[in-house]
C-alpha atoms as a PDB file:
ATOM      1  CA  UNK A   1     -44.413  43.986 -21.681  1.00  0.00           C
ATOM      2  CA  UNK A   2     -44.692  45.293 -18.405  1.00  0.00           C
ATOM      3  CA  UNK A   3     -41.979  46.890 -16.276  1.00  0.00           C
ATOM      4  CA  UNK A   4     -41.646  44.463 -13.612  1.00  0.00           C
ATOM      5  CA  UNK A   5     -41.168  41.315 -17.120  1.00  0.00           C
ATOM      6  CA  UNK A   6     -38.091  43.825 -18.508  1.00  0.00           C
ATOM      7  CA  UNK A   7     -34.937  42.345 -18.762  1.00  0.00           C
ATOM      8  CA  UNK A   8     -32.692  44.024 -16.308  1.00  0.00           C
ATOM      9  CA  UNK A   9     -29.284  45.295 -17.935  1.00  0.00           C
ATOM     10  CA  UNK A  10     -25.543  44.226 -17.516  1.00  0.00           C
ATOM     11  CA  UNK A  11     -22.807  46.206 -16.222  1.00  0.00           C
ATOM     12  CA  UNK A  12     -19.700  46.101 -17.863  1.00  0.00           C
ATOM     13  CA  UNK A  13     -16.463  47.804 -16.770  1.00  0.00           C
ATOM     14  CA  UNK A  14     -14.152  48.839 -18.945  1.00  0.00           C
ATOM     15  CA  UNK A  15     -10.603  49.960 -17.971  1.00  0.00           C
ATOM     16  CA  UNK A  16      -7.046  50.575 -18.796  1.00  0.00           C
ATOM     17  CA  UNK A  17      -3.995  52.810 -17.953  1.00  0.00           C
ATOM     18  CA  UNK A  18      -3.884  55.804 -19.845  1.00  0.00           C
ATOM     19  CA  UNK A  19      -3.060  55.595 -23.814  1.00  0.00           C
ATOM     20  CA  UNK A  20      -4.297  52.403 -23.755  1.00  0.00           C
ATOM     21  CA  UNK A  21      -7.024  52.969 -26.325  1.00  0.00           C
ATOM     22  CA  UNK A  22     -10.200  52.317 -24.166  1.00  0.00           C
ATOM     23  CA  UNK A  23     -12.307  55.583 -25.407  1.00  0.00           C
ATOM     24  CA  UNK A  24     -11.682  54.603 -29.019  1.00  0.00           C
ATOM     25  CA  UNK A  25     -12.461  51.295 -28.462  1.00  0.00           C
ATOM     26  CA  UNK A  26     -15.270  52.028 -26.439  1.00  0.00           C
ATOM     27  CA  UNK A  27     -16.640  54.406 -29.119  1.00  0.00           C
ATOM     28  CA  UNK A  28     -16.612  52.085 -31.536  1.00  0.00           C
ATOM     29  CA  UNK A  29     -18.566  49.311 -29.514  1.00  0.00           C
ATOM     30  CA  UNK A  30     -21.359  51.846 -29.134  1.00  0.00           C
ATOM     31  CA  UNK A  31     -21.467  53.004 -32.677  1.00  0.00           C
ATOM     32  CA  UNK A  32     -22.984  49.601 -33.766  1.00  0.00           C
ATOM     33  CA  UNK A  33     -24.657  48.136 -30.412  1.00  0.00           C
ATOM     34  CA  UNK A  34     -28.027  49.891 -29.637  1.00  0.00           C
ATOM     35  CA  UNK A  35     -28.393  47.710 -26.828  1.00  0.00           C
ATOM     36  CA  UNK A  36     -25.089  49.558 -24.927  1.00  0.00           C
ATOM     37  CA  UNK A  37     -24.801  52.718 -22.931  1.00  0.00           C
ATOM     38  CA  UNK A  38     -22.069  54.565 -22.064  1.00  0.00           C
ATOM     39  CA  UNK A  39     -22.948  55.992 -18.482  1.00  0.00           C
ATOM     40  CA  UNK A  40     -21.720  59.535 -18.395  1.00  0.00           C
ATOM     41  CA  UNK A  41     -18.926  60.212 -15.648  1.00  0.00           C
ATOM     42  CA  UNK A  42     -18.849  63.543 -13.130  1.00  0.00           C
ATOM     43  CA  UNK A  43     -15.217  65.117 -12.929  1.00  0.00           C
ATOM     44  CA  UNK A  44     -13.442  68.205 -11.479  1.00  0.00           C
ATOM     45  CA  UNK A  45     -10.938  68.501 -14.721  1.00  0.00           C
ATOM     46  CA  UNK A  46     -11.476  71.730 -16.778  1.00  0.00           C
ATOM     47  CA  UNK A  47     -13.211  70.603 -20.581  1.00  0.00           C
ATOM     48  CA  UNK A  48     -10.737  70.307 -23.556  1.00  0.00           C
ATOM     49  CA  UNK A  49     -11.349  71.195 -26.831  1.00  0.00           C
ATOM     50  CA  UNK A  50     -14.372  69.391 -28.547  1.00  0.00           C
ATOM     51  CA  UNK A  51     -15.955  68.165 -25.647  1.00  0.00           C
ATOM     52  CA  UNK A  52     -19.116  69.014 -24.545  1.00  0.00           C
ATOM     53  CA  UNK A  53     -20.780  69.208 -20.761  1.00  0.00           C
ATOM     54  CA  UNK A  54     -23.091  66.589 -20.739  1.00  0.00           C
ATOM     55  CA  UNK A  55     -22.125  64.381 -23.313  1.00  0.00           C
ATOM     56  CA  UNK A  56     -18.639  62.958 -22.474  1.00  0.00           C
ATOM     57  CA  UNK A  57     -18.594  64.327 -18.935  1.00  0.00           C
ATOM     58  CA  UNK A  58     -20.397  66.386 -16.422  1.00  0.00           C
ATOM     59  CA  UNK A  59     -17.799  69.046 -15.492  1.00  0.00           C
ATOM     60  CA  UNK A  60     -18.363  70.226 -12.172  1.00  0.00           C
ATOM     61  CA  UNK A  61     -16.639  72.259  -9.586  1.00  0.00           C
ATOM     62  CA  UNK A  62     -14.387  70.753  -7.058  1.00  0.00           C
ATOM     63  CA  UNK A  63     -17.227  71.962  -4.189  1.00  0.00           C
ATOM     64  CA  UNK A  64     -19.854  70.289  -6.041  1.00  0.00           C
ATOM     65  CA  UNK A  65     -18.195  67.092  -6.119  1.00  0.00           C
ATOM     66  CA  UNK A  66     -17.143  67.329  -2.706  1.00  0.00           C
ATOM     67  CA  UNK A  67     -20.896  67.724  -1.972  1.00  0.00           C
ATOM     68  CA  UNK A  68     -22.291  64.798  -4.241  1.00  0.00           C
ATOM     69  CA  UNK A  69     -19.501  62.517  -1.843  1.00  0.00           C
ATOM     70  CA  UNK A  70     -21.384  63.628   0.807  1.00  0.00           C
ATOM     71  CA  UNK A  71     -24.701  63.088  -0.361  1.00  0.00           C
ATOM     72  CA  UNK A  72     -23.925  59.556  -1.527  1.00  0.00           C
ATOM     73  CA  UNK A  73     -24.689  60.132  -5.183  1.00  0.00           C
ATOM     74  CA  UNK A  74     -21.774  57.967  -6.302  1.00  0.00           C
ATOM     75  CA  UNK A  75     -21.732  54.123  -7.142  1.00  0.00           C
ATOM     76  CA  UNK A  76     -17.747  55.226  -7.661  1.00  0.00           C
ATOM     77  CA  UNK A  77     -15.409  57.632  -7.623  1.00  0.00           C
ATOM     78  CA  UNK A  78     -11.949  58.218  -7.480  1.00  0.00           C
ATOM     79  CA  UNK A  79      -8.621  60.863  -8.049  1.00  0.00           C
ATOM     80  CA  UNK A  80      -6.602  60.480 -11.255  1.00  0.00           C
ATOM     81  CA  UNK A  81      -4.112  62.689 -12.035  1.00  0.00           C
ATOM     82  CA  UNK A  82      -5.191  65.188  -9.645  1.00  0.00           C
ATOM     83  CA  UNK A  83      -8.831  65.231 -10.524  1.00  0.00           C
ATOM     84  CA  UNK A  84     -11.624  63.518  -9.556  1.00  0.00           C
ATOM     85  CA  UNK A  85     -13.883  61.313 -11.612  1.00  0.00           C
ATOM     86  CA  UNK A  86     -17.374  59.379 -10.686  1.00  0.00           C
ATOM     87  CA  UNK A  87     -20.556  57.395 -11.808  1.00  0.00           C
ATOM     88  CA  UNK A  88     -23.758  59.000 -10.441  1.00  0.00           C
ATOM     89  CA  UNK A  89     -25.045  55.934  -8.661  1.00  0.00           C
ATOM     90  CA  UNK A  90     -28.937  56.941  -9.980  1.00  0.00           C
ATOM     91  CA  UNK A  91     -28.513  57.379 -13.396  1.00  0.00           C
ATOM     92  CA  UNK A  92     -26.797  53.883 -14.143  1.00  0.00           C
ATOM     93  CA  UNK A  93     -29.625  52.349 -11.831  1.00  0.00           C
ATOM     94  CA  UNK A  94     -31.815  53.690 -13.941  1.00  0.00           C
ATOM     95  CA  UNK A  95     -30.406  52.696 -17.053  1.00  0.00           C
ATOM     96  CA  UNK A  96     -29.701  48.844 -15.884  1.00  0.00           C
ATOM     97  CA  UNK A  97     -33.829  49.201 -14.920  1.00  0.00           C
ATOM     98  CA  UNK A  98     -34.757  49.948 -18.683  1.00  0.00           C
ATOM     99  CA  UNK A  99     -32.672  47.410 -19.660  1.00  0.00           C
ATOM    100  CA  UNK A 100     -29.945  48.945 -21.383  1.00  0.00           C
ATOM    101  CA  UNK A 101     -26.222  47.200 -20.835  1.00  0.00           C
ATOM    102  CA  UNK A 102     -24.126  49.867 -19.399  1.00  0.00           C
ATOM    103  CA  UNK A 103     -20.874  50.737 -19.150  1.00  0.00           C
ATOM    104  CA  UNK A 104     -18.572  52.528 -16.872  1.00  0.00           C
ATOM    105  CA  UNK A 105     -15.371  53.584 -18.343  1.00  0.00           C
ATOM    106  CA  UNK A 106     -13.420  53.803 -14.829  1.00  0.00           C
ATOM    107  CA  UNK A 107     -10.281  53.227 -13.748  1.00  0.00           C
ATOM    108  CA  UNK A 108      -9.293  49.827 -11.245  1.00  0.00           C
ATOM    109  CA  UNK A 109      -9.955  52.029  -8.098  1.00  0.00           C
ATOM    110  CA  UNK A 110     -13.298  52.584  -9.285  1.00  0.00           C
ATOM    111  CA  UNK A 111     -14.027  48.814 -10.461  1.00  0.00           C
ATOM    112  CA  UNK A 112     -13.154  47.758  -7.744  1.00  0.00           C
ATOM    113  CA  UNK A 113     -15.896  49.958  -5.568  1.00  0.00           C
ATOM    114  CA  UNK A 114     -18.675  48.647  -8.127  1.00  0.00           C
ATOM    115  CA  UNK A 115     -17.732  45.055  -7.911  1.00  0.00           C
ATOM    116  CA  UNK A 116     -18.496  45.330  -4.014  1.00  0.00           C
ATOM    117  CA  UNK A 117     -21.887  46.939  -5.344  1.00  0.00           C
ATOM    118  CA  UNK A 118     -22.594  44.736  -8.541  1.00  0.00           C
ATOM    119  CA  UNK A 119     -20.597  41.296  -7.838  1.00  0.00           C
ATOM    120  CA  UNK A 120     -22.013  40.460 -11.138  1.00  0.00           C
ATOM    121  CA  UNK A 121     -20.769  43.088 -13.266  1.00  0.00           C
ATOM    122  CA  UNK A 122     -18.521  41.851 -15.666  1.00  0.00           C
ATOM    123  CA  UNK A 123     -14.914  44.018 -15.656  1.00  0.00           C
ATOM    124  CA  UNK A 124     -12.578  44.125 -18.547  1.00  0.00           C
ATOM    125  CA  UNK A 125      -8.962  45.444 -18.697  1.00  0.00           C
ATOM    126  CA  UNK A 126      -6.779  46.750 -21.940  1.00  0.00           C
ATOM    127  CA  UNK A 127      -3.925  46.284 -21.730  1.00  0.00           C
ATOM    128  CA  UNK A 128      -0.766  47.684 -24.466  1.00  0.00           C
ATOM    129  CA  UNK A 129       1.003  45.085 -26.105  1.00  0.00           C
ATOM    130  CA  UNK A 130       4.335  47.108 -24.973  1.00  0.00           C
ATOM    131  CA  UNK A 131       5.418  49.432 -22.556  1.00  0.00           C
ATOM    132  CA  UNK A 132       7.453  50.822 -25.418  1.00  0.00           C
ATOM    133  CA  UNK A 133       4.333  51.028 -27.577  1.00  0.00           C
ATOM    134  CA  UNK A 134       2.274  52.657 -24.620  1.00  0.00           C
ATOM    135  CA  UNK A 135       4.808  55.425 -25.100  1.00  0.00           C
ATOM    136  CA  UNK A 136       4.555  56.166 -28.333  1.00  0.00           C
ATOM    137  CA  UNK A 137       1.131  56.823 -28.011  1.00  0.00           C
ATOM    138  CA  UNK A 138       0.870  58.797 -24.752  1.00  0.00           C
ATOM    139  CA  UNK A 139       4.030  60.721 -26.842  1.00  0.00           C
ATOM    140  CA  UNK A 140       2.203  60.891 -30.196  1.00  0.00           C
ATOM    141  CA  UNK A 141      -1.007  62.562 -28.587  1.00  0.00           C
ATOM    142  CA  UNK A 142       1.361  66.127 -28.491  1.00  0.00           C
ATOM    143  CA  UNK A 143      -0.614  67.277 -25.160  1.00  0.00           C
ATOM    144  CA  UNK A 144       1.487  66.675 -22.477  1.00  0.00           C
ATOM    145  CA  UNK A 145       4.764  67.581 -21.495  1.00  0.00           C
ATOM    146  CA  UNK A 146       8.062  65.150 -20.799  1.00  0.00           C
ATOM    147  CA  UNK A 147       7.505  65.360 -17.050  1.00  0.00           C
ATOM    148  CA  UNK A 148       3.563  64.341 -17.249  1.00  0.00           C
ATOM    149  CA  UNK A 149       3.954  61.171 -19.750  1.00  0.00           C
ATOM    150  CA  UNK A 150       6.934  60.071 -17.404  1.00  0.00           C
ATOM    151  CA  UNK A 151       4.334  60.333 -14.449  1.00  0.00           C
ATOM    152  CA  UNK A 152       1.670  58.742 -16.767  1.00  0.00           C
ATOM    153  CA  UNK A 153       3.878  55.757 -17.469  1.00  0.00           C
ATOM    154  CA  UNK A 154       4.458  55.441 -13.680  1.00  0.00           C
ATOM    155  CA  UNK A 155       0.510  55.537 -13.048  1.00  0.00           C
ATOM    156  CA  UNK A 156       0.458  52.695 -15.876  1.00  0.00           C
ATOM    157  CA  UNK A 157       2.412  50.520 -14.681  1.00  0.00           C
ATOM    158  CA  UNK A 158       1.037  50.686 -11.441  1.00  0.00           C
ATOM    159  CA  UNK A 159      -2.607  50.247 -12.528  1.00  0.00           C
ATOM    160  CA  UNK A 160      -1.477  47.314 -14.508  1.00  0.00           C
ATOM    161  CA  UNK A 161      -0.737  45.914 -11.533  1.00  0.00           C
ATOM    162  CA  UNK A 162      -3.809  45.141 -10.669  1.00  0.00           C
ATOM    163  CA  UNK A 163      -4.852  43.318 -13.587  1.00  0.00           C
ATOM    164  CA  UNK A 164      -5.255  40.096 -12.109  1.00  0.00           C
ATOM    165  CA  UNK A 165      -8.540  41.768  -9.938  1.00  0.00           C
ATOM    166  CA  UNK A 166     -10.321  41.636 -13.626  1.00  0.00           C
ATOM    167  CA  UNK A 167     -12.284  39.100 -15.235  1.00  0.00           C
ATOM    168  CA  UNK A 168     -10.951  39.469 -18.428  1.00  0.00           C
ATOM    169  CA  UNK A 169      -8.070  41.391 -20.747  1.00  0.00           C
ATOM    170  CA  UNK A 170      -7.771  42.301 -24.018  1.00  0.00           C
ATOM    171  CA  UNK A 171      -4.586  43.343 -25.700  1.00  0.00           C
ATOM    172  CA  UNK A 172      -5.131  46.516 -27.721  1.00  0.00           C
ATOM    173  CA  UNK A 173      -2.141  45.660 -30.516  1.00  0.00           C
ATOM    174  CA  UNK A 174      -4.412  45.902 -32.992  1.00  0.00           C
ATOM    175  CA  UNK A 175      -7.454  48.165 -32.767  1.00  0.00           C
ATOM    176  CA  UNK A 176      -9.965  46.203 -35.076  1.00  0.00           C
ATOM    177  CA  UNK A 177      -8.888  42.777 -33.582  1.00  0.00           C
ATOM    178  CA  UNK A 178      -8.947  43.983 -29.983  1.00  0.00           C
ATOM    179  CA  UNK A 179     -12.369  45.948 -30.555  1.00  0.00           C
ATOM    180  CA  UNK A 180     -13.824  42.289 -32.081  1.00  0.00           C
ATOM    181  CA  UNK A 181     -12.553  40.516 -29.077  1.00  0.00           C
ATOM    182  CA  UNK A 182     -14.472  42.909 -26.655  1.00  0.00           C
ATOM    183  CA  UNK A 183     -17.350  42.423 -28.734  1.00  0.00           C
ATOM    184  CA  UNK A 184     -17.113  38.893 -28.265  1.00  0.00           C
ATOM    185  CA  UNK A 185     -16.682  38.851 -24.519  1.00  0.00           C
ATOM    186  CA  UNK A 186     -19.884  41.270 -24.190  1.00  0.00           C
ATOM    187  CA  UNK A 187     -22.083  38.947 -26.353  1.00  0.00           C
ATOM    188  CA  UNK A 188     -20.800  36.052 -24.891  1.00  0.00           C
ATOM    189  CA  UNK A 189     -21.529  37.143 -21.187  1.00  0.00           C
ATOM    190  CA  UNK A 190     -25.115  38.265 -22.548  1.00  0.00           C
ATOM    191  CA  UNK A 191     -26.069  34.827 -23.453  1.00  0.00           C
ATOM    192  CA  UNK A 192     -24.115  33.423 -20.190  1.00  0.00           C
ATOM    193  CA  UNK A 193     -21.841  31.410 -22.117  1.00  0.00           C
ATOM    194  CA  UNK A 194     -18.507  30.585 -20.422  1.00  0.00           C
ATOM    195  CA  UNK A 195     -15.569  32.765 -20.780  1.00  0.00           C
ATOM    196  CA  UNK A 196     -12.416  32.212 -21.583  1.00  0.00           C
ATOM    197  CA  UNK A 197     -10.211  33.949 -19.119  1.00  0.00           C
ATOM    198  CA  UNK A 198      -7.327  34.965 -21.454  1.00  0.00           C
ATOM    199  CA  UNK A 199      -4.432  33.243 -19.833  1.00  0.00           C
ATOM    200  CA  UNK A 200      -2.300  33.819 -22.673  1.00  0.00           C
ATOM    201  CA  UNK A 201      -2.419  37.462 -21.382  1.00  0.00           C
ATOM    202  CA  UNK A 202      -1.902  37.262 -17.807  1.00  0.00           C
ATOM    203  CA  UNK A 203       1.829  36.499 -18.668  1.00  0.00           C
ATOM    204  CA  UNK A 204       2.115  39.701 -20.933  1.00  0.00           C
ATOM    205  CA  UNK A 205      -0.291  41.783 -17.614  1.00  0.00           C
ATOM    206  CA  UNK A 206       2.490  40.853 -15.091  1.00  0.00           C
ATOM    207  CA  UNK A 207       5.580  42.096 -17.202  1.00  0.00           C
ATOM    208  CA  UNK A 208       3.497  45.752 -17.926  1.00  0.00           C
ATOM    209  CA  UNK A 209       2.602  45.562 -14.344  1.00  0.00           C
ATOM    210  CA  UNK A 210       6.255  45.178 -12.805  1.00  0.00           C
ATOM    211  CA  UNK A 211       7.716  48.682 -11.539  1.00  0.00           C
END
């Protein structure tokens, strides 16, 4: 098969405030799906224990990002929580090019600069079934102090709030049953089959969302 008779990728976004369970989730999609990538983010935060440069993020210097701004090297980027995160705009070309499905694990600032890029991306957010719940796990983590998860719950809420610029949500309530239903909505926008839009979420989106 030549280059020019490959089937071109799909670009999915995945998204959700913090604690919501999207790395786990998205972990486990790639584990058993050869046919998705996870494209591999830039940021200014410092490395914590167990990961690696290169492999869950390029850590770079706060003058280097600056610089790859300025160059255009970006499909995305964007400041959380004081640092700054984004999708090299080359490499994920060139993975959608080979073929391979790809996905960017960015936040709704982000999303919403590769929708203008890729209208045809497909963007998913997870949502927690509780704010209460949401805490727990943003508590249970034991890294941050009283003041940050306060401000983290804050920055939840208000990314929530822009659930309704997604195509789809999924409810992470229970890991193996949300994880199936993302595998559904990928397979199903691979073979172009209609979506359903979740509706029975959007109620659930707009109470999380409300400050």
């Amino acid at each position: 098969m030549s280059s020019s008779d490959q089937r071109r990728g799909n670009l999915f976004i995945i998204a959700a405030p913090s604690g919501g369970g999207k790395t786990s989730l998205v972990n486990a999609l790639l584990e058993n799906d050869e046919r998705l990538v996870l494209s591999i983010s830039h940021t200014t935060r410092r490395a914590r224990p167990g990961e690696v440069d290169g492999m869950h993020y390029h850590f770079v210097s706060h003058d280097d990002f600056e610089q790859m701004v300025e160059n255009g090297d970006f499909l995305e980027h964007a400041r959380v929580f004081d640092n700054h995160y984004g999708s090299n705009r080359n490499s994920v070309a060139r993975q959608l090019e080979q073929g391979k499905d790809v996905i960017l694990e960015i936040d709704w600032q982000g999303a919403r600069q590769v929708r203008a890029a890729f209208p045809d991306c497909l963007m998913i957010f997870i949502i927690p079934p509780s704010l209460e719940t949401l805490r727990e796990r943003l508590t249970g983590r034991g890294q941050d102090s009283t003041a940050v998860i306060q401000r983290r719950m804050r920055d939840a809420q208000a990314e929530i709030s822009h659930w309704a610029e997604f195509d789809q949500l999924v409810v992470n309530d229970d890991f193996d049953a949300a994880l199936e239903e993302l595998r559904t909505i990928i397979n199903d926008y691979r073979k172009r089959q209609p979506l359903d839009v979740n509706k029975r979420y959007q109620r659930l989106a707009q109470e999380l969302g409300r400050s």
